[in-house]
Protein backbone atom coordinates (compact mmCIF):
# COMPACT_ATOMS: atom_id res chain seq x y z
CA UNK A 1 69.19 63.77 -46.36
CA UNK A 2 67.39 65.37 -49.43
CA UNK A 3 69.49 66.08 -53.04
CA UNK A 4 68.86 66.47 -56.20
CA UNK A 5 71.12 66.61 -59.54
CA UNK A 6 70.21 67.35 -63.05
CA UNK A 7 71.77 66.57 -66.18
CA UNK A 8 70.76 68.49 -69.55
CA UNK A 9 72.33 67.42 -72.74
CA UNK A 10 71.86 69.34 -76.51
CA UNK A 11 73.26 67.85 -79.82
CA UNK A 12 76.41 70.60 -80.52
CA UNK A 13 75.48 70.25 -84.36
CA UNK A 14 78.86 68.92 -85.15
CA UNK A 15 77.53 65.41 -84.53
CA UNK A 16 78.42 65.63 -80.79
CA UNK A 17 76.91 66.48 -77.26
CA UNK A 18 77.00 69.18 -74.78
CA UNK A 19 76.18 69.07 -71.67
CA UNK A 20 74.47 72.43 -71.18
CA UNK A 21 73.75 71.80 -67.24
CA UNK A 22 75.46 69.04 -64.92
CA UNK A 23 74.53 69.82 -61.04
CA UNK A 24 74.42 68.00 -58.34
CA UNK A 25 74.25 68.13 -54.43
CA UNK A 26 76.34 65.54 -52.37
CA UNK A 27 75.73 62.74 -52.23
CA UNK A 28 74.59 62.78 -56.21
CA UNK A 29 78.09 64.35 -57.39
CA UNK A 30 78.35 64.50 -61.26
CA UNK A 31 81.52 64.26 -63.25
CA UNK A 32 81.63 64.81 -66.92
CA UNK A 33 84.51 62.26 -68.29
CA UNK A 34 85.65 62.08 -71.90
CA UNK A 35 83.23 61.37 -74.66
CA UNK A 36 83.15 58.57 -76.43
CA UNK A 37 82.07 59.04 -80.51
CA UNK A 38 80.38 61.63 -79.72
CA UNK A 39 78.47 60.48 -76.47
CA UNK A 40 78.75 62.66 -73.73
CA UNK A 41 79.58 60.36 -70.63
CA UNK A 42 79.11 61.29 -66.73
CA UNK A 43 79.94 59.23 -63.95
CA UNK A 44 77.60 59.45 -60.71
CA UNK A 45 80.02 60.20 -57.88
CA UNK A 46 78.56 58.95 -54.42
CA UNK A 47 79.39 61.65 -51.60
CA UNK A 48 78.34 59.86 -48.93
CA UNK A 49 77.77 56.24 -47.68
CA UNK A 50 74.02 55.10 -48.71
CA UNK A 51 71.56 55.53 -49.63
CA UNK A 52 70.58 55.59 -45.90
CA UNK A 53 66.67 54.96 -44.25
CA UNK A 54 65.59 58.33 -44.41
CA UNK A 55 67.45 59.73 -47.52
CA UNK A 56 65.35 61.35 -50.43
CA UNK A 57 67.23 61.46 -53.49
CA UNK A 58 66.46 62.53 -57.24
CA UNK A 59 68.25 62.65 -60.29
CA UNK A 60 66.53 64.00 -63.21
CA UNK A 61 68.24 63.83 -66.90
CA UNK A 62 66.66 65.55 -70.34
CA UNK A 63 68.10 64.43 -73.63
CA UNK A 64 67.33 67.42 -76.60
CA UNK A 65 67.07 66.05 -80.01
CA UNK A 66 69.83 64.29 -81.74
CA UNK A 67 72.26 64.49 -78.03
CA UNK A 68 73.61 61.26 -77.07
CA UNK A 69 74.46 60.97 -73.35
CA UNK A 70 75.91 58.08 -71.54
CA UNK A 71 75.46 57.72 -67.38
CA UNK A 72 77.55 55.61 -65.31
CA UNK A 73 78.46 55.08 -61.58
CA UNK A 74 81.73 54.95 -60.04
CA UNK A 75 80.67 51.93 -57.49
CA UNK A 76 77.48 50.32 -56.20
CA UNK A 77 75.30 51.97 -54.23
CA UNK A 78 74.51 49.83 -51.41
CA UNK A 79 71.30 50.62 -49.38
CA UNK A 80 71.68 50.88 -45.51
CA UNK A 81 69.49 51.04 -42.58
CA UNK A 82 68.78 54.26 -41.10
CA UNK A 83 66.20 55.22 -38.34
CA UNK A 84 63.45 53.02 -37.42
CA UNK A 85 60.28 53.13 -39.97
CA UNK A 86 62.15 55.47 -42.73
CA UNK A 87 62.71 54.19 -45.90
CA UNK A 88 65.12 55.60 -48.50
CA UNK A 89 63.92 56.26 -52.26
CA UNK A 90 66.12 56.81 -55.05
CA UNK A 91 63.83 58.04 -58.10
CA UNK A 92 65.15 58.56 -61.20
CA UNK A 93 63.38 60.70 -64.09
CA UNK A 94 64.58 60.61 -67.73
CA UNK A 95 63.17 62.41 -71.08
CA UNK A 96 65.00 61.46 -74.43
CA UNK A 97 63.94 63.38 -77.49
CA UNK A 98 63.26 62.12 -80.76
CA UNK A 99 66.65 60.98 -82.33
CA UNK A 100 68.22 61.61 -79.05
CA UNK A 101 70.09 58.75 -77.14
CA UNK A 102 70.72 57.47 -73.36
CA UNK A 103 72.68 54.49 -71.99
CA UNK A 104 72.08 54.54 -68.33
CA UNK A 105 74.78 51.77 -67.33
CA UNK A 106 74.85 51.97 -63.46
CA UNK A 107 76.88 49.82 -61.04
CA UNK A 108 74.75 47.36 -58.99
CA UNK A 109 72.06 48.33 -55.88
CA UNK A 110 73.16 46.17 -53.20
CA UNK A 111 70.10 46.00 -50.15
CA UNK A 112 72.08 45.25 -47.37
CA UNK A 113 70.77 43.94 -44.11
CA UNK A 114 68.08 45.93 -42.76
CA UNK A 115 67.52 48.44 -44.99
CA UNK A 116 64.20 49.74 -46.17
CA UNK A 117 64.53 50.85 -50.10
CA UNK A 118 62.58 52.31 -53.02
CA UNK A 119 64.08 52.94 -56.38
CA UNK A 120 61.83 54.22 -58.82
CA UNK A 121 62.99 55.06 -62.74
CA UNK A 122 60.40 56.83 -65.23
CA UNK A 123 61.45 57.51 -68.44
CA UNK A 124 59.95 59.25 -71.17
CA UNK A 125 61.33 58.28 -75.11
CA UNK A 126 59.93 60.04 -78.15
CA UNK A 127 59.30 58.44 -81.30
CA UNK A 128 62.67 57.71 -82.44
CA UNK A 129 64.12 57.63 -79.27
CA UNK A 130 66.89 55.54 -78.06
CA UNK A 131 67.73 53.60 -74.67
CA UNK A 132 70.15 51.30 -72.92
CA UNK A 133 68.27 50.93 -69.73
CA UNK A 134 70.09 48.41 -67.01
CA UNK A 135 69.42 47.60 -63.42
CA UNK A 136 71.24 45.19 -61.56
CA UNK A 137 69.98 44.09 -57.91
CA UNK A 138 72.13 42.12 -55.06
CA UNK A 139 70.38 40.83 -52.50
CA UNK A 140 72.09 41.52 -49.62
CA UNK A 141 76.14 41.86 -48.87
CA UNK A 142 78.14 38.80 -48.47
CA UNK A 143 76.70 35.77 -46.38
CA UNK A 144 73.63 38.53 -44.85
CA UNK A 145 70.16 38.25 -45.81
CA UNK A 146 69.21 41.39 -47.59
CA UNK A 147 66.91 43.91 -46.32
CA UNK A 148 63.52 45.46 -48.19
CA UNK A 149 63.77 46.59 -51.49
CA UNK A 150 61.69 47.39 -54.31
CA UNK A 151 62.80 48.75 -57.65
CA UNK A 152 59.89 49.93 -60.10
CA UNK A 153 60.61 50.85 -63.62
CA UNK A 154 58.13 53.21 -65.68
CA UNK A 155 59.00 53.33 -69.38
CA UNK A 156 56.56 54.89 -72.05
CA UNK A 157 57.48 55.49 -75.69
CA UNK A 158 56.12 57.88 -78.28
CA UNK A 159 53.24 58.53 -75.23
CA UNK A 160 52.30 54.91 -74.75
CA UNK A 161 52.89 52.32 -71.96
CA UNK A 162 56.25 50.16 -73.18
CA UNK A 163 57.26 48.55 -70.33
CA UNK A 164 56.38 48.22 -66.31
CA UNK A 165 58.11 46.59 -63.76
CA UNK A 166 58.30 46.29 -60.52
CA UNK A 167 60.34 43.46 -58.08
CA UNK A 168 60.47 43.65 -54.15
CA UNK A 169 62.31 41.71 -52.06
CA UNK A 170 63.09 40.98 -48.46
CA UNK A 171 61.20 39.94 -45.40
CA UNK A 172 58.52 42.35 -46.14
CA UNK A 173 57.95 40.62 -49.36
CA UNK A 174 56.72 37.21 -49.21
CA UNK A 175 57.62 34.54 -51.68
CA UNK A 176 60.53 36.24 -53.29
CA UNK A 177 63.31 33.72 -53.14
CA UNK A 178 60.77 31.66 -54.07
CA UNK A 179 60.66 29.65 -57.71
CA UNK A 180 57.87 32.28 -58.93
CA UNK A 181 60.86 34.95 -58.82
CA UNK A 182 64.28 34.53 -57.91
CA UNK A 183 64.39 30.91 -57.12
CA UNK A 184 67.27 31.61 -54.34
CA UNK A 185 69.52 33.41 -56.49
CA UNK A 186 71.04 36.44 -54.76
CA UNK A 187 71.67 38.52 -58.11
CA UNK A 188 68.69 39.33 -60.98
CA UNK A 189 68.81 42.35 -62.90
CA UNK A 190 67.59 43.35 -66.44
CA UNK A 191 68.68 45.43 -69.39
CA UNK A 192 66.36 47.06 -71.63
CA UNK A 193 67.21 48.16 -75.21
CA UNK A 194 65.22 50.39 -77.59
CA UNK A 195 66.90 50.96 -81.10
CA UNK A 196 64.30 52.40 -84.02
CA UNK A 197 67.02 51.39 -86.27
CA UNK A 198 66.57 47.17 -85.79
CA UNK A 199 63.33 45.31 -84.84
CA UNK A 200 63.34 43.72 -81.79
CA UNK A 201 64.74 40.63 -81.30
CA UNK A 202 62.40 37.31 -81.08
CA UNK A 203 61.91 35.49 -77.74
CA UNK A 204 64.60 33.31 -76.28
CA UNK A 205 65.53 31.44 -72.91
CA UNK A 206 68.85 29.92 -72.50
CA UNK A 207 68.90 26.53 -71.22
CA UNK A 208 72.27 26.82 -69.51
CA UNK A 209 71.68 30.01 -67.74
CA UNK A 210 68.42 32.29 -66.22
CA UNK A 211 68.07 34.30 -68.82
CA UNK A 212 65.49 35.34 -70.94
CA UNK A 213 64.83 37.57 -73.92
CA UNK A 214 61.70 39.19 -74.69
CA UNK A 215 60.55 41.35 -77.50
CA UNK A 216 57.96 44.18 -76.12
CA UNK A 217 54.81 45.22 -78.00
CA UNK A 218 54.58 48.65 -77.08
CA UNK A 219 57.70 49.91 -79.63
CA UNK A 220 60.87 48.64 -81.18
CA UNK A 221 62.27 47.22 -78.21
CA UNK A 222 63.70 44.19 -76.18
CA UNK A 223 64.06 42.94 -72.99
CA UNK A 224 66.61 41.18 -71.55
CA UNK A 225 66.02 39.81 -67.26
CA UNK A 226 68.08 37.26 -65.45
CA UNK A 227 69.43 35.73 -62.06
CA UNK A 228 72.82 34.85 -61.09
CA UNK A 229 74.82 33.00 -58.36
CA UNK A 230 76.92 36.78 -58.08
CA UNK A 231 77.52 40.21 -59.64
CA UNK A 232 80.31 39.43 -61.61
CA UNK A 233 77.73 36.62 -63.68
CA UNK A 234 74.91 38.64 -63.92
CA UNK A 235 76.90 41.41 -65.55
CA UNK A 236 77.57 38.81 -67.78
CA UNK A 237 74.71 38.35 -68.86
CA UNK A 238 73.44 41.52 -68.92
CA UNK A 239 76.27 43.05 -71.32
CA UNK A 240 74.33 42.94 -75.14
């Protein structure tokens, strides 16, 4: 399957946001929902089971000047096998003007058993830009071992490199549960804030948890990864 959705927000110059153009094809189904101070919110509805092996989907989302927009999804998206040798790729393609705003707050990507996965993001941020950027991984559905899955993340602000990142695991990916990465945890995600309007914050590891905090060089920004037992703690822990 091959869909594509598009979401174009423009400040309404009452201090709000309009979404000028919210399409989608199933299974990327938009919804606008009510705003929230002035934040235009959509939820990503999922029209079909999947992603699925085979599956090419895209989601692209422009934020003008002074628009804030807020993306959520109504349930995880849990990758599936398909046919033998495909591989199904979610990219995701953001631009955020200057003084413009986007919180992309998705549920988790679950790779279940089998499955064969690539979700790339690439976003673009002006100088002044602002971003709530999370992604959450489970590794595999209840008591399965989880199938291939690599999510990359691409993030450049003001037209310089701020942040890349890439994790893969599965059996195609040796060393993963290891203790260079996830140590055996099933959940890891991270959530990456850029706000010109504080510095970032200075480095920090909790001792009681997997969680670190890390200030980025590239612009006013920090960094926030961690692993978890389950969902429910990772969220946790990923909620700043």
């Amino acid at each position: 399957m091959r869909a594509s959705a598009r979401i174009v927000a423009r400040a309404d110059g009452r201090g709000g946001t309009v979404l000028v153009e919210l399409h989608g094809e199933t299974p990327l189904l938009l919804r606008q929902t009510p705003a929230d101070g002035g934040v235009a919110t959509v939820h990503l509805v999922g029209g079909a089971a999947g992603p699925i092996a085979g599956d090419d989907l895209r989601l692209d989302i422009e934020v003008g000047p002074g628009a804030a927009v807020r993306v959520h999804t109504v349930a995880a998206s849990i990758a599936l096998p398909g046919r033998p040798g495909a591989v199904s790729r979610m990219a995701v393609r953001a631009v955020v003007r200057a003084g413009a705003t986007l919180h992309w707050l998705p549920e988790q990507l679950v790779a279940a058993a089998g499955c064969a996965h690539l979700a790339e993001s690439r976003i673009d941020l002006a100088d002044g830009a602002s971003l709530r950027w999370r992604d959450e991984l489970i590794c595999g559905r209840y008591g399965e071992t989880p199938g291939g899955a690599v999510v990359h993340t691409q993030v450049d602000y003001a037209g310089r490199p701020l942040l890349r990142q890439s994790l893969a695991v599965g059996p195609q990916a040796p060393g993963w549960a290891g203790p260079a990465v996830l140590d055996g945890a099933p959940a890891t995600g991270s959530l990456l804030v850029v706000d010109p309007s504080r510095p970032a914050e200075p480095p920090h590891v909790r001792p009681d948890a997997a969680v670190a905090r890390l200030p980025l060089a590239g612009g006013p920004a920090t960094l926030w990864t961690a692993t978890a037992p389950d969902a429910h703690t990772l969220r946790a822990h990923l909620t700043n």
